[in-house]
PDB file of N, CA and C in Angstrom:
ATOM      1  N   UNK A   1       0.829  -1.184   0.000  1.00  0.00           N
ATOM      2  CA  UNK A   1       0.000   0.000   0.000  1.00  0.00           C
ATOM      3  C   UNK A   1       0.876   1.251   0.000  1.00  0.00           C
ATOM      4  N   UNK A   2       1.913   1.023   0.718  1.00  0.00           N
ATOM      5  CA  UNK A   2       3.303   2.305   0.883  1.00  0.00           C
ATOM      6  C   UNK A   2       3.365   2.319  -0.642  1.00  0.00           C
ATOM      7  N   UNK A   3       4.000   1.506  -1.378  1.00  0.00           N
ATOM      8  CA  UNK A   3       4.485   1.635  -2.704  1.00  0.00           C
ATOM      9  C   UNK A   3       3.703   2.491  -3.881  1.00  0.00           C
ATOM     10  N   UNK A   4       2.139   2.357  -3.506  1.00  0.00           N
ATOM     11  CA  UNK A   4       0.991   2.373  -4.629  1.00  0.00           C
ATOM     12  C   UNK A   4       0.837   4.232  -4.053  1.00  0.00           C
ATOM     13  N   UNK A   5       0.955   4.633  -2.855  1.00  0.00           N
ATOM     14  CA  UNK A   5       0.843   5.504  -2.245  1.00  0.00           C
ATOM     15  C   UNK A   5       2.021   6.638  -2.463  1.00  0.00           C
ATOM     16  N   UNK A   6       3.210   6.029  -2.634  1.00  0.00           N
ATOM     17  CA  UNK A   6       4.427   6.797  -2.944  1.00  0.00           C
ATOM     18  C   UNK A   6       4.283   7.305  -4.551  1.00  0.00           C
ATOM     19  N   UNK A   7       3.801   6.102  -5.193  1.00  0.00           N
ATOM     20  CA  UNK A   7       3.714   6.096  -6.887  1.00  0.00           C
ATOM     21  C   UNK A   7       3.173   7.231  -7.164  1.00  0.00           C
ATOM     22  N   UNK A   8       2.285   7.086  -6.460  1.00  0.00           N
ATOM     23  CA  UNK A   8       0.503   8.062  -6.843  1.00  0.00           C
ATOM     24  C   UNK A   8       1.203   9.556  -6.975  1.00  0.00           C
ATOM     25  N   UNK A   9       1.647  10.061  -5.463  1.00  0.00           N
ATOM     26  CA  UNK A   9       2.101  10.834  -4.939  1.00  0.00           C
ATOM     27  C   UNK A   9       3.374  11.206  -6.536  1.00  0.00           C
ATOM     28  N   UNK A  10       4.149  10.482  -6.425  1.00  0.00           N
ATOM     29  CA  UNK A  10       4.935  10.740  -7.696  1.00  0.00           C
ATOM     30  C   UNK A  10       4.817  11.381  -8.895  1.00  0.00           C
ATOM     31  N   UNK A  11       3.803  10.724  -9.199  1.00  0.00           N
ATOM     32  CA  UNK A  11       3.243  10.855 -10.641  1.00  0.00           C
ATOM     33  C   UNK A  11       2.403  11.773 -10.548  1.00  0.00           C
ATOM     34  N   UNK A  12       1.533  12.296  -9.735  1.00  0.00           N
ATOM     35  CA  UNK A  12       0.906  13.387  -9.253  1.00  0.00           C
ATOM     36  C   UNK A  12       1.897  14.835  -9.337  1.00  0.00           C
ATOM     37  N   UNK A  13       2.829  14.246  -8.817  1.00  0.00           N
ATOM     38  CA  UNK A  13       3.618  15.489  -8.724  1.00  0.00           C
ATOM     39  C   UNK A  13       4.551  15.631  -9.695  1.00  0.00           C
ATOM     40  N   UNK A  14       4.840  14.724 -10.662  1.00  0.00           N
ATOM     41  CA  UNK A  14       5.499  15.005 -11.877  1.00  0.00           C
ATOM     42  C   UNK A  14       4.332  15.561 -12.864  1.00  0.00           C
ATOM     43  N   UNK A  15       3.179  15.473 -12.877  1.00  0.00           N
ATOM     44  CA  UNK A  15       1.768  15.459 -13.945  1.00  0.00           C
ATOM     45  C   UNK A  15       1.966  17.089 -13.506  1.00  0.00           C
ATOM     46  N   UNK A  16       2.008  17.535 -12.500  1.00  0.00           N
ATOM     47  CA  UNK A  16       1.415  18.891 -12.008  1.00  0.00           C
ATOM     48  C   UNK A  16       2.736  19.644 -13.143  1.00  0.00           C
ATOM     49  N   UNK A  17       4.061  19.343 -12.729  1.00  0.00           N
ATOM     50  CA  UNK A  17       5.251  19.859 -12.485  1.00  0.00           C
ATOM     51  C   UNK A  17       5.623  20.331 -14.209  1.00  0.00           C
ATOM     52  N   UNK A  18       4.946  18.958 -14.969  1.00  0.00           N
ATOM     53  CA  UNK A  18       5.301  18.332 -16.347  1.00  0.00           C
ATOM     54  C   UNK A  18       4.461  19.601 -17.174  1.00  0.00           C
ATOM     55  N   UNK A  19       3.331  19.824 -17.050  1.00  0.00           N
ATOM     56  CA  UNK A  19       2.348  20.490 -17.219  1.00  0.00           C
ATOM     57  C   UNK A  19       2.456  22.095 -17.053  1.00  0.00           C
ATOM     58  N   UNK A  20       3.006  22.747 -16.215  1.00  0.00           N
ATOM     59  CA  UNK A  20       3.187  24.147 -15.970  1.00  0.00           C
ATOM     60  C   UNK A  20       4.266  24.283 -16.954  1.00  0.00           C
ATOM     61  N   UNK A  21       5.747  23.524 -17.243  1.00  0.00           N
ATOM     62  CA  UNK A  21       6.598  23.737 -18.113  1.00  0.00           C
ATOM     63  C   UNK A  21       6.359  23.519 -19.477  1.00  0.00           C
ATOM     64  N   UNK A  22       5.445  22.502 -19.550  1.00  0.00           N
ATOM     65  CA  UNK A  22       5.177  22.069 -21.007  1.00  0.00           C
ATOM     66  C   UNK A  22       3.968  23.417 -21.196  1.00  0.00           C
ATOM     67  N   UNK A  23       3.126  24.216 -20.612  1.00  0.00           N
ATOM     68  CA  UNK A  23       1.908  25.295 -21.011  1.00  0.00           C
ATOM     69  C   UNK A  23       3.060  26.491 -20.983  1.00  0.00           C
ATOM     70  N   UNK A  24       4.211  26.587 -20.610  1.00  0.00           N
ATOM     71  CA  UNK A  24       5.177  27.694 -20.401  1.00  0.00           C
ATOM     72  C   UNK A  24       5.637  27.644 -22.233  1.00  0.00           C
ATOM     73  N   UNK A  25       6.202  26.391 -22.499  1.00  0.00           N
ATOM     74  CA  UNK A  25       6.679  26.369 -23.757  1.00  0.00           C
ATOM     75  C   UNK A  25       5.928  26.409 -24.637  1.00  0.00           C
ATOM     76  N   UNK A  26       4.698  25.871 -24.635  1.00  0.00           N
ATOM     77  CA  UNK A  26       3.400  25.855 -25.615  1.00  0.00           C
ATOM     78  C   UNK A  26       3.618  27.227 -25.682  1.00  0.00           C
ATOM     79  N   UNK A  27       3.412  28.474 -24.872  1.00  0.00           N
ATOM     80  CA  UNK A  27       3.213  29.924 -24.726  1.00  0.00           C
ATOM     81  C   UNK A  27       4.056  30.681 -26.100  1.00  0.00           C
ATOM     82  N   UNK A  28       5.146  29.755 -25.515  1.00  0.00           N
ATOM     83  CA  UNK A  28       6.609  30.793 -26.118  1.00  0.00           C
ATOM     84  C   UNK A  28       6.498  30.043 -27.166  1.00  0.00           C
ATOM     85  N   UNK A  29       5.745  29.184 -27.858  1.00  0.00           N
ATOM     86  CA  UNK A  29       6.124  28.785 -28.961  1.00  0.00           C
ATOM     87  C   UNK A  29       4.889  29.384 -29.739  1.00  0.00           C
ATOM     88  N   UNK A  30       3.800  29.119 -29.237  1.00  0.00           N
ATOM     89  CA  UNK A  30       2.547  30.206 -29.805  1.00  0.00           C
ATOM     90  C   UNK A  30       2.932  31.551 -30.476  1.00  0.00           C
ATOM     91  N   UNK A  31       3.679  32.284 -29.393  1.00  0.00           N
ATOM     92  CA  UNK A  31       3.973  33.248 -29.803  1.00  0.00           C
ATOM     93  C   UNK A  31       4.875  33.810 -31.167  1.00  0.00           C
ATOM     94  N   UNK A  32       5.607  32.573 -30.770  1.00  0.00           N
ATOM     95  CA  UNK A  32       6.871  32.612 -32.045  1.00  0.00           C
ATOM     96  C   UNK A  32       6.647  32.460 -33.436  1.00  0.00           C
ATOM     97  N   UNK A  33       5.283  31.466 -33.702  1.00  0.00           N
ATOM     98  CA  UNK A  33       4.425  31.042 -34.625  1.00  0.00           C
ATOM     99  C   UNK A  33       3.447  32.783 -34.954  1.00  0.00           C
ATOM    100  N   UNK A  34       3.148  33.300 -34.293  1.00  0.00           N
ATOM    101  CA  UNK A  34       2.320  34.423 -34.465  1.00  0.00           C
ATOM    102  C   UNK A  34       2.857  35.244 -35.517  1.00  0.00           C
ATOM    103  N   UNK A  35       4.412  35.309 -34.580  1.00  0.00           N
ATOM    104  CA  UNK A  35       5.253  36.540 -34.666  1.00  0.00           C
ATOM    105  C   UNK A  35       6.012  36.262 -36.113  1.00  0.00           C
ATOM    106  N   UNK A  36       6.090  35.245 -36.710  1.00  0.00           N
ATOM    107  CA  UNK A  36       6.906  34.446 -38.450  1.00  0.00           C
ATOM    108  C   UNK A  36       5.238  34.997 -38.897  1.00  0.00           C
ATOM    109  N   UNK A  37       4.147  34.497 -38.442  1.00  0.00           N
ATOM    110  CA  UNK A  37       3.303  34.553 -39.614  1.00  0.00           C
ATOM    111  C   UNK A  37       2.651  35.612 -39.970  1.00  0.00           C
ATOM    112  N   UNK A  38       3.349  37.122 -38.881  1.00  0.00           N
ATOM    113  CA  UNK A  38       3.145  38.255 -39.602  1.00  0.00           C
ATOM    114  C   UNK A  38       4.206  39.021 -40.242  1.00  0.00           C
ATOM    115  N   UNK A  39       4.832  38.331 -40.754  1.00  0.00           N
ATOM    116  CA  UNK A  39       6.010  38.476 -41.188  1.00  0.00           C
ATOM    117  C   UNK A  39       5.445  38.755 -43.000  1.00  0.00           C
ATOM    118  N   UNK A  40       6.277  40.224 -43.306  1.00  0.00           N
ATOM    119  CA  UNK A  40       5.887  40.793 -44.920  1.00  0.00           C
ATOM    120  C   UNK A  40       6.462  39.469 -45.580  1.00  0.00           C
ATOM    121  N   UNK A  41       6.827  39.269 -45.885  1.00  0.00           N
ATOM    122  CA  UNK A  41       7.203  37.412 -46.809  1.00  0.00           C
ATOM    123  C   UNK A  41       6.339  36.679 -46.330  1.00  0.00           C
ATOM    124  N   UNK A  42       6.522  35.958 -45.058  1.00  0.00           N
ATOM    125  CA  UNK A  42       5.328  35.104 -44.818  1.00  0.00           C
ATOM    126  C   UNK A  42       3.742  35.103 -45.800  1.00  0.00           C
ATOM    127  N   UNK A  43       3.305  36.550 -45.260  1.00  0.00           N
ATOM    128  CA  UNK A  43       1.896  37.160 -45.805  1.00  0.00           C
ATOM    129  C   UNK A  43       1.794  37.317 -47.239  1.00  0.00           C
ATOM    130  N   UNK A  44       2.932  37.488 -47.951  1.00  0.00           N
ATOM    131  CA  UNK A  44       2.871  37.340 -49.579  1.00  0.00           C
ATOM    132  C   UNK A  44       3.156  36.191 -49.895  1.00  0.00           C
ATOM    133  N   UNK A  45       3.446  35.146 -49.313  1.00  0.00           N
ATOM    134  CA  UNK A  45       3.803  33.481 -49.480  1.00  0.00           C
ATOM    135  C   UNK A  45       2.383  33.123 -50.015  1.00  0.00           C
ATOM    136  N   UNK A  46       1.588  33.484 -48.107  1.00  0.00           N
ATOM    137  CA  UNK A  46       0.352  32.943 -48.156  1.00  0.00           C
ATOM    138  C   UNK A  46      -0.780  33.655 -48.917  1.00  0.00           C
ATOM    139  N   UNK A  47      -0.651  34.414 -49.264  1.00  0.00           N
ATOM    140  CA  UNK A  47      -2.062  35.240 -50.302  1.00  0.00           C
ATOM    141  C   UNK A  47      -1.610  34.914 -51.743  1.00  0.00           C
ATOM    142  N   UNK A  48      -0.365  34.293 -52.327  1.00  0.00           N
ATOM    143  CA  UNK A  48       0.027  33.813 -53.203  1.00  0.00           C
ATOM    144  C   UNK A  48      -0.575  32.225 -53.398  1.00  0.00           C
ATOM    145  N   UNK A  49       0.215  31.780 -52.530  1.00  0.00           N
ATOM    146  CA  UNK A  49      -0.595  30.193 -52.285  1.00  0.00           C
ATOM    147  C   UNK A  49      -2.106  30.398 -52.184  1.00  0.00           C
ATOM    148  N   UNK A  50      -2.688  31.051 -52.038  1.00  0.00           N
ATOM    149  CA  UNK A  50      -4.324  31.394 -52.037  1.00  0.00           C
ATOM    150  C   UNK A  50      -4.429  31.463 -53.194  1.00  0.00           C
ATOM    151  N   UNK A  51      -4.071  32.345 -54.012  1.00  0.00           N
ATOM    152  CA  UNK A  51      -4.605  32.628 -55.355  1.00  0.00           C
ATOM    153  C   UNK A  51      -4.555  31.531 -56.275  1.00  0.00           C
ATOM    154  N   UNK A  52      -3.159  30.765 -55.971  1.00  0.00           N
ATOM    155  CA  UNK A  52      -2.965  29.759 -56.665  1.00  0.00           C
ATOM    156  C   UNK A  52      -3.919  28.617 -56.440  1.00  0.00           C
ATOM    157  N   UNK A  53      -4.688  28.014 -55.230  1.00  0.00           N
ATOM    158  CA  UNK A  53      -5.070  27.571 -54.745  1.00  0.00           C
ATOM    159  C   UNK A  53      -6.702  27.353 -55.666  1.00  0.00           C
ATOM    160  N   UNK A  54      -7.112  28.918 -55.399  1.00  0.00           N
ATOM    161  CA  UNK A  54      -8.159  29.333 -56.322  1.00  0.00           C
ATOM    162  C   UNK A  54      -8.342  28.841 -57.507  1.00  0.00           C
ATOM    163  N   UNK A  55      -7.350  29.393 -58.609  1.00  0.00           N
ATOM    164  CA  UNK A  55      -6.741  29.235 -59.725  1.00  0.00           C
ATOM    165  C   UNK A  55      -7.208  27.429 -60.190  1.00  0.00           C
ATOM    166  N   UNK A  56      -6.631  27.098 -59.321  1.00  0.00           N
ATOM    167  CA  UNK A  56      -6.607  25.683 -59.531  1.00  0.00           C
ATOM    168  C   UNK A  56      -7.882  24.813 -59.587  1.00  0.00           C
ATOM    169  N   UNK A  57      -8.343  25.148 -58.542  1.00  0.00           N
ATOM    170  CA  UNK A  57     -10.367  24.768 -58.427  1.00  0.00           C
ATOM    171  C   UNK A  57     -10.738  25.273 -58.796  1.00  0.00           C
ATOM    172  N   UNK A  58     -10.531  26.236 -59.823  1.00  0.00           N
ATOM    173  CA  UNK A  58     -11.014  26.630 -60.640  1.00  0.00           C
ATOM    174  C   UNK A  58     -11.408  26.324 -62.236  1.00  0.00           C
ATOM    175  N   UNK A  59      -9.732  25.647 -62.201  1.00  0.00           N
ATOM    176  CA  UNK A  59      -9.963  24.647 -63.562  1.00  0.00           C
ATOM    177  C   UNK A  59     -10.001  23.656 -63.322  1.00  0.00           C
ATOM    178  N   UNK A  60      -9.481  22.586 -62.271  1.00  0.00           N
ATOM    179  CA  UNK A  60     -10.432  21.455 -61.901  1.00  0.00           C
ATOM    180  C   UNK A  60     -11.576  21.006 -62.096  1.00  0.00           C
ATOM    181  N   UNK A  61     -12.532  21.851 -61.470  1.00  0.00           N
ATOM    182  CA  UNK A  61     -13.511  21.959 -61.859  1.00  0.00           C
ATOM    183  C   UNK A  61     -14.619  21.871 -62.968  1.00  0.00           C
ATOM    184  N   UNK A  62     -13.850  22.913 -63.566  1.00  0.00           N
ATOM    185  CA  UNK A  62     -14.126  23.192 -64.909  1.00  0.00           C
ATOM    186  C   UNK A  62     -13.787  21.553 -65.715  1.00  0.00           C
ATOM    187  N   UNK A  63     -12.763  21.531 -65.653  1.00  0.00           N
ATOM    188  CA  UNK A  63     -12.272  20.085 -66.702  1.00  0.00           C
ATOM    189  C   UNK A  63     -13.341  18.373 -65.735  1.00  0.00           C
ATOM    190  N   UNK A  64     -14.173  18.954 -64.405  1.00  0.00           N
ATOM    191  CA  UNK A  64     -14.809  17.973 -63.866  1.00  0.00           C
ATOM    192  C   UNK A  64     -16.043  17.706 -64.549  1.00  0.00           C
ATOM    193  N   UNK A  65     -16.443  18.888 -65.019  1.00  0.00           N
ATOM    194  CA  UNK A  65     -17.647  19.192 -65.184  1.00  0.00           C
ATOM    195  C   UNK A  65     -17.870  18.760 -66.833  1.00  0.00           C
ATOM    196  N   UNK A  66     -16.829  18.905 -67.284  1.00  0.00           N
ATOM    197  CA  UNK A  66     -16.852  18.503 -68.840  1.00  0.00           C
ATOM    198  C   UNK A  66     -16.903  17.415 -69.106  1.00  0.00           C
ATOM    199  N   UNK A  67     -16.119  16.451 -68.283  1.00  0.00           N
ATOM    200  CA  UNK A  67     -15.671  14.643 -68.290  1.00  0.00           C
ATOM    201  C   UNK A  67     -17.246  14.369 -67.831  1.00  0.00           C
ATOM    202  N   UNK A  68     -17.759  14.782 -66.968  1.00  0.00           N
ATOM    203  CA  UNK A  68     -19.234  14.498 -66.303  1.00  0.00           C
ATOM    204  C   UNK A  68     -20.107  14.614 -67.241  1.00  0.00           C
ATOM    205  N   UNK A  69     -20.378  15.677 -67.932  1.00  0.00           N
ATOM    206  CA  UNK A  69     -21.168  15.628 -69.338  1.00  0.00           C
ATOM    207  C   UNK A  69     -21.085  15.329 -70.291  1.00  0.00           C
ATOM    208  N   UNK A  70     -19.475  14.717 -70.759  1.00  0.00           N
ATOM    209  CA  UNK A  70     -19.274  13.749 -71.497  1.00  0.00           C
ATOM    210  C   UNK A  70     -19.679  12.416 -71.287  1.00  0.00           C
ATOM    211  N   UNK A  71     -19.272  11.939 -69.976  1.00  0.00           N
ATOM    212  CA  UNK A  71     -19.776  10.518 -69.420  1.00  0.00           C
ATOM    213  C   UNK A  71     -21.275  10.880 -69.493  1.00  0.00           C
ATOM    214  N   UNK A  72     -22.143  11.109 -68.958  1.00  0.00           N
ATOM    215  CA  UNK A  72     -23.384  11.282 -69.106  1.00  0.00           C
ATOM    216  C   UNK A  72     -23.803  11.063 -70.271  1.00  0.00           C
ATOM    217  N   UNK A  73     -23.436  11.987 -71.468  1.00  0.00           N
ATOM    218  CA  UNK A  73     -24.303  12.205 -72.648  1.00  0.00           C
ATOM    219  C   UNK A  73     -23.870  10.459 -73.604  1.00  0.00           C
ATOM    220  N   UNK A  74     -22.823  10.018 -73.356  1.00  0.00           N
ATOM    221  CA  UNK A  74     -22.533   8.671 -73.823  1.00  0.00           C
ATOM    222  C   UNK A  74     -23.361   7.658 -72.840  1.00  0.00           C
ATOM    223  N   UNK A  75     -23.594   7.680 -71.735  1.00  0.00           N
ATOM    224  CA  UNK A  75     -24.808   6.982 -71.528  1.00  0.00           C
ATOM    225  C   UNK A  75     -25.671   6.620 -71.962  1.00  0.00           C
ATOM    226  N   UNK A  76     -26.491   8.294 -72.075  1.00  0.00           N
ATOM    227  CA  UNK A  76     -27.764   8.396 -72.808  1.00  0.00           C
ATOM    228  C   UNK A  76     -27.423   7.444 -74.158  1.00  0.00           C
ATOM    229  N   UNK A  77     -26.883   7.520 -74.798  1.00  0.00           N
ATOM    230  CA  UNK A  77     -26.571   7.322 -75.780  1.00  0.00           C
ATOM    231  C   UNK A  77     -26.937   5.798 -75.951  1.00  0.00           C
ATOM    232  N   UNK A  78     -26.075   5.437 -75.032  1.00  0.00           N
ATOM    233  CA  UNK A  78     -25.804   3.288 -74.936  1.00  0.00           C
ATOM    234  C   UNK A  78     -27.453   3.123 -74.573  1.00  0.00           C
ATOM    235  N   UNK A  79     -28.129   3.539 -73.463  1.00  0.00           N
ATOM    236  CA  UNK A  79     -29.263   3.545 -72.385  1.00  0.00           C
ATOM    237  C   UNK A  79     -30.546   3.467 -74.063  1.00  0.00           C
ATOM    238  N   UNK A  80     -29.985   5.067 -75.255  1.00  0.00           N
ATOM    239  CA  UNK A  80     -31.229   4.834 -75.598  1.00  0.00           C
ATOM    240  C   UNK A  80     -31.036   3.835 -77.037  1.00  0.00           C
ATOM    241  N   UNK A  81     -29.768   3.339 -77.640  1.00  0.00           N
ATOM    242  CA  UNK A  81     -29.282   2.104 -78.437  1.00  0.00           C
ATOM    243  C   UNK A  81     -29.635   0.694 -77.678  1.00  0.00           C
ATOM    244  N   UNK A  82     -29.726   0.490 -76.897  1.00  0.00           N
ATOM    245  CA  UNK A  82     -30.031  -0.535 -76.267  1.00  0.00           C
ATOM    246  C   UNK A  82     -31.551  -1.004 -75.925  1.00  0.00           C
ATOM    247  N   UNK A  83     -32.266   0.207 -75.518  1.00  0.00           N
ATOM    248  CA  UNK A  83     -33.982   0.403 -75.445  1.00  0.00           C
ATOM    249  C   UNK A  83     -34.652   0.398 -76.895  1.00  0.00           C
ATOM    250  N   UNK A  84     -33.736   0.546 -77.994  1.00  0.00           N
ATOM    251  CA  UNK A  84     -34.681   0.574 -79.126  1.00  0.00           C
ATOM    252  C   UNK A  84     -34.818  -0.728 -79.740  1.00  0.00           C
ATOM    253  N   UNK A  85     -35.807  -1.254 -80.076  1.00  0.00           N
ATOM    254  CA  UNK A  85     -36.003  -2.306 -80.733  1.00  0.00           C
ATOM    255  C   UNK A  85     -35.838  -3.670 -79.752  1.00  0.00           C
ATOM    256  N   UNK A  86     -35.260  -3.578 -78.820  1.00  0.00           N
ATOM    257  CA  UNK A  86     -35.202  -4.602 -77.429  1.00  0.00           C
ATOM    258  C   UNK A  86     -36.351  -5.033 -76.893  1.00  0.00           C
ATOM    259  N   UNK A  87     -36.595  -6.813 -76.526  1.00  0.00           N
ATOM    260  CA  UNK A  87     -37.394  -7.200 -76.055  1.00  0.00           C
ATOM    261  C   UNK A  87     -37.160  -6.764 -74.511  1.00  0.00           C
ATOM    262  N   UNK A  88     -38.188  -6.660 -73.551  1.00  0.00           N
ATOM    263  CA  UNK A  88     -38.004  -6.192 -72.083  1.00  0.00           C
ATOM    264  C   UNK A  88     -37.658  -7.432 -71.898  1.00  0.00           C
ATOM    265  N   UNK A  89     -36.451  -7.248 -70.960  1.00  0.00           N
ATOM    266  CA  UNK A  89     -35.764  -8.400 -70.109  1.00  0.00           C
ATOM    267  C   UNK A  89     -36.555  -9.276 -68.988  1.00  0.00           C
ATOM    268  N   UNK A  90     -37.631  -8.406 -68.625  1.00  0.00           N
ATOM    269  CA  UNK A  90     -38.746  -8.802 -67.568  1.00  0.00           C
ATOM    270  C   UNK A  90     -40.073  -9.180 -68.455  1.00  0.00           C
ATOM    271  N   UNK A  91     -40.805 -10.232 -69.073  1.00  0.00           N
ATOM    272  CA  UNK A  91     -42.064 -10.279 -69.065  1.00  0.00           C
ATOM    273  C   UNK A  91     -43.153  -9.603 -68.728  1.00  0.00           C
ATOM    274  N   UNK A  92     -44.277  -8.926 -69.174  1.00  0.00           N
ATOM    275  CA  UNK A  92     -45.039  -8.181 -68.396  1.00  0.00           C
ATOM    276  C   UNK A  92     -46.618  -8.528 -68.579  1.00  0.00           C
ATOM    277  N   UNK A  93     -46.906  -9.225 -67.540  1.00  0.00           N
ATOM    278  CA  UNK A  93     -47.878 -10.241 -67.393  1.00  0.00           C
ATOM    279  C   UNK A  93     -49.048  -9.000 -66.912  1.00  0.00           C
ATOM    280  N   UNK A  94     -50.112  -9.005 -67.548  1.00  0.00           N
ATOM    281  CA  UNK A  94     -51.134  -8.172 -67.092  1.00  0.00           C
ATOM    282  C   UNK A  94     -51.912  -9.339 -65.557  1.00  0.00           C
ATOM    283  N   UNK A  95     -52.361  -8.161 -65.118  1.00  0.00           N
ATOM    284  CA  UNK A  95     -52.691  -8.761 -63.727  1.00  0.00           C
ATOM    285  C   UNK A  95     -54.406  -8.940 -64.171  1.00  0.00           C
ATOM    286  N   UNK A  96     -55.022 -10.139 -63.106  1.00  0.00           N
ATOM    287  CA  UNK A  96     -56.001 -10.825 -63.363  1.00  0.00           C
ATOM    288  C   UNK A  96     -56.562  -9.884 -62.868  1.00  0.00           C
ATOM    289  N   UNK A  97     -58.281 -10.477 -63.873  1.00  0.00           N
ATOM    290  CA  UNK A  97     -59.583  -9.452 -63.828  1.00  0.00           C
ATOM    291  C   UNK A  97     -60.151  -9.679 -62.901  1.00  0.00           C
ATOM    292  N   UNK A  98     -60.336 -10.815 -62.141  1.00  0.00           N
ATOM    293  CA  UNK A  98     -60.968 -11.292 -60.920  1.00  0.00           C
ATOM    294  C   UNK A  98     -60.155 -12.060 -59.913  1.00  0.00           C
ATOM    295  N   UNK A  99     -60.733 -11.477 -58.590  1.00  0.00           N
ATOM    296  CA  UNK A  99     -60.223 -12.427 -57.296  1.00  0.00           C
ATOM    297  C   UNK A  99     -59.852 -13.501 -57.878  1.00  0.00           C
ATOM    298  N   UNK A 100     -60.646 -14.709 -58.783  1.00  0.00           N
ATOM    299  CA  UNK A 100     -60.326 -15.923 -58.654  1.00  0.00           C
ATOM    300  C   UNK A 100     -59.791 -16.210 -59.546  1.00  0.00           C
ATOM    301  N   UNK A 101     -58.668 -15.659 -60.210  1.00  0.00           N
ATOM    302  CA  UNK A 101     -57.677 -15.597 -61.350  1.00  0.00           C
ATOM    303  C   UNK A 101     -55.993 -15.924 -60.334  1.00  0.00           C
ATOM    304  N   UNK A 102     -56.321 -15.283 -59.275  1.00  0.00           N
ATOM    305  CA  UNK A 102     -55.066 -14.980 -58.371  1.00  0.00           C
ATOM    306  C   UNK A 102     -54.603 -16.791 -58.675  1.00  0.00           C
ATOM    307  N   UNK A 103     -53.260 -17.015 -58.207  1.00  0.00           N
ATOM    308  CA  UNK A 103     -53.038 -18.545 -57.361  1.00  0.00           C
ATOM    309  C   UNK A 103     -53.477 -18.020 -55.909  1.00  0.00           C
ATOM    310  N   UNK A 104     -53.493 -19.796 -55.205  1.00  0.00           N
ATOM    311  CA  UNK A 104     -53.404 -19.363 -53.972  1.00  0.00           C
ATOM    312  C   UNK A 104     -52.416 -19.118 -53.166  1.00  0.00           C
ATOM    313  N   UNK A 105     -52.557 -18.194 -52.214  1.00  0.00           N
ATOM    314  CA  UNK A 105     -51.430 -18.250 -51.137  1.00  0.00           C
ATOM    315  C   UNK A 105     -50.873 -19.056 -50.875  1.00  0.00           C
ATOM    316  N   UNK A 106     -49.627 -18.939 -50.463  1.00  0.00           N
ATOM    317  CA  UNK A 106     -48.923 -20.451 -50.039  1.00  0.00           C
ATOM    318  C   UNK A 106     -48.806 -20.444 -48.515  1.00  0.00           C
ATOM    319  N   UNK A 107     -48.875 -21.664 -48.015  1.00  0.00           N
ATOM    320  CA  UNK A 107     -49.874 -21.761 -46.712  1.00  0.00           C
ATOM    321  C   UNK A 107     -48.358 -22.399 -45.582  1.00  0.00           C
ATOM    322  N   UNK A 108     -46.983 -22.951 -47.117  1.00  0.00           N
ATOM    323  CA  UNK A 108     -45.694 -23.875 -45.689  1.00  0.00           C
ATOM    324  C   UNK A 108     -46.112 -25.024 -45.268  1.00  0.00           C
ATOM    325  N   UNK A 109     -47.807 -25.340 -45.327  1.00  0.00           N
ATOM    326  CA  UNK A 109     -48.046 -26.962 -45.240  1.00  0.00           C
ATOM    327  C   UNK A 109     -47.402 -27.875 -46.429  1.00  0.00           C
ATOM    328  N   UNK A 110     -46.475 -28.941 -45.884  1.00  0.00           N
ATOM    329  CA  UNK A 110     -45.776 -29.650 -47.104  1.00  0.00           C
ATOM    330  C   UNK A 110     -47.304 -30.730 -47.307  1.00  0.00           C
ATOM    331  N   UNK A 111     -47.234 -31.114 -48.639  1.00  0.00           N
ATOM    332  CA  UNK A 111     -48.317 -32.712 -48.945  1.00  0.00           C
ATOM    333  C   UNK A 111     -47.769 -33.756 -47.815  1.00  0.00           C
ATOM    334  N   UNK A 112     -48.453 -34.287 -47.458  1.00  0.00           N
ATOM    335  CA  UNK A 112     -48.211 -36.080 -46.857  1.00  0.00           C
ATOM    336  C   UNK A 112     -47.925 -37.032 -47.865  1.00  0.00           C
ATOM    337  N   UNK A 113     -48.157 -36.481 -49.697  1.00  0.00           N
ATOM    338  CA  UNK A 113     -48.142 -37.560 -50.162  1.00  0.00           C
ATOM    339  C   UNK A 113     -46.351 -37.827 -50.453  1.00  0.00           C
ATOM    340  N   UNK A 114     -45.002 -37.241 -50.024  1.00  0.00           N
ATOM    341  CA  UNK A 114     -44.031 -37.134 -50.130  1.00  0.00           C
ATOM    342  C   UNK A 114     -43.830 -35.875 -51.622  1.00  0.00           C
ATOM    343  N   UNK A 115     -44.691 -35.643 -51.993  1.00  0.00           N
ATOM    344  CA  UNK A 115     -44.275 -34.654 -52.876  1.00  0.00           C
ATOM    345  C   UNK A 115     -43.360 -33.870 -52.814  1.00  0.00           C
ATOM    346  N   UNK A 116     -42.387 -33.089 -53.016  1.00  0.00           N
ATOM    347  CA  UNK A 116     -41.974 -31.337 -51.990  1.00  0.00           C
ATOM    348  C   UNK A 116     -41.448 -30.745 -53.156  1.00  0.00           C
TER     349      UNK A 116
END
């Protein structure tokens, strides 16, 4: 119980100790980061890299949008060569005029006569 008690105590007091020096350096390094990124170069780096940035999704885009309506319109294309003159792949059975046209439900009773 001494041992688990000393530990605690330890690590408690390194966590506290670890923590005030490590938020001290976080500080001074915050700052240092502030102080480069108002820097006249820095700020023309980054409004450069912006524009370029722009620039770029800009024709991306553009060249997305073209491949997309190319793929599309060749669809149509196959979708309406394929629908012309084609038998439907599905049968299309008109549905009965009366109740007693239906089959019947299936009920899961197997025959006794061994049928299945």
């Amino acid at each position: 119980m001494k041992r688990a008690l000393t530990l605690a105590t330890g690590a408690a007091v390194g966590y506290v100790a670890g923590t005030r020096a490590g938020r001290e350096k976080y500080e001074r390094m915050k700052l240092r980061v502030h102080a480069v990124g108002r820097q006249p170069a820095v700020v023309d780096l980054r409004e450069n890299l912006q524009e370029r940035a722009q620039t770029a999704t800009k024709t991306v885009s553009k060249a997305v949008a073209g491949k997309v309506t190319e793929a599309t319109s060749e669809l149509a294309k196959k979708v309406k060569e394929r629908s012309h003159g084609a038998e439907p792949s599905t049968p299309v059975v008109p549905a009965p005029e009366t109740a007693d046209e239906y089959p019947p439900a299936p009920t899961g009773i197997v025959p006794d006569d061994g049928a299945v």
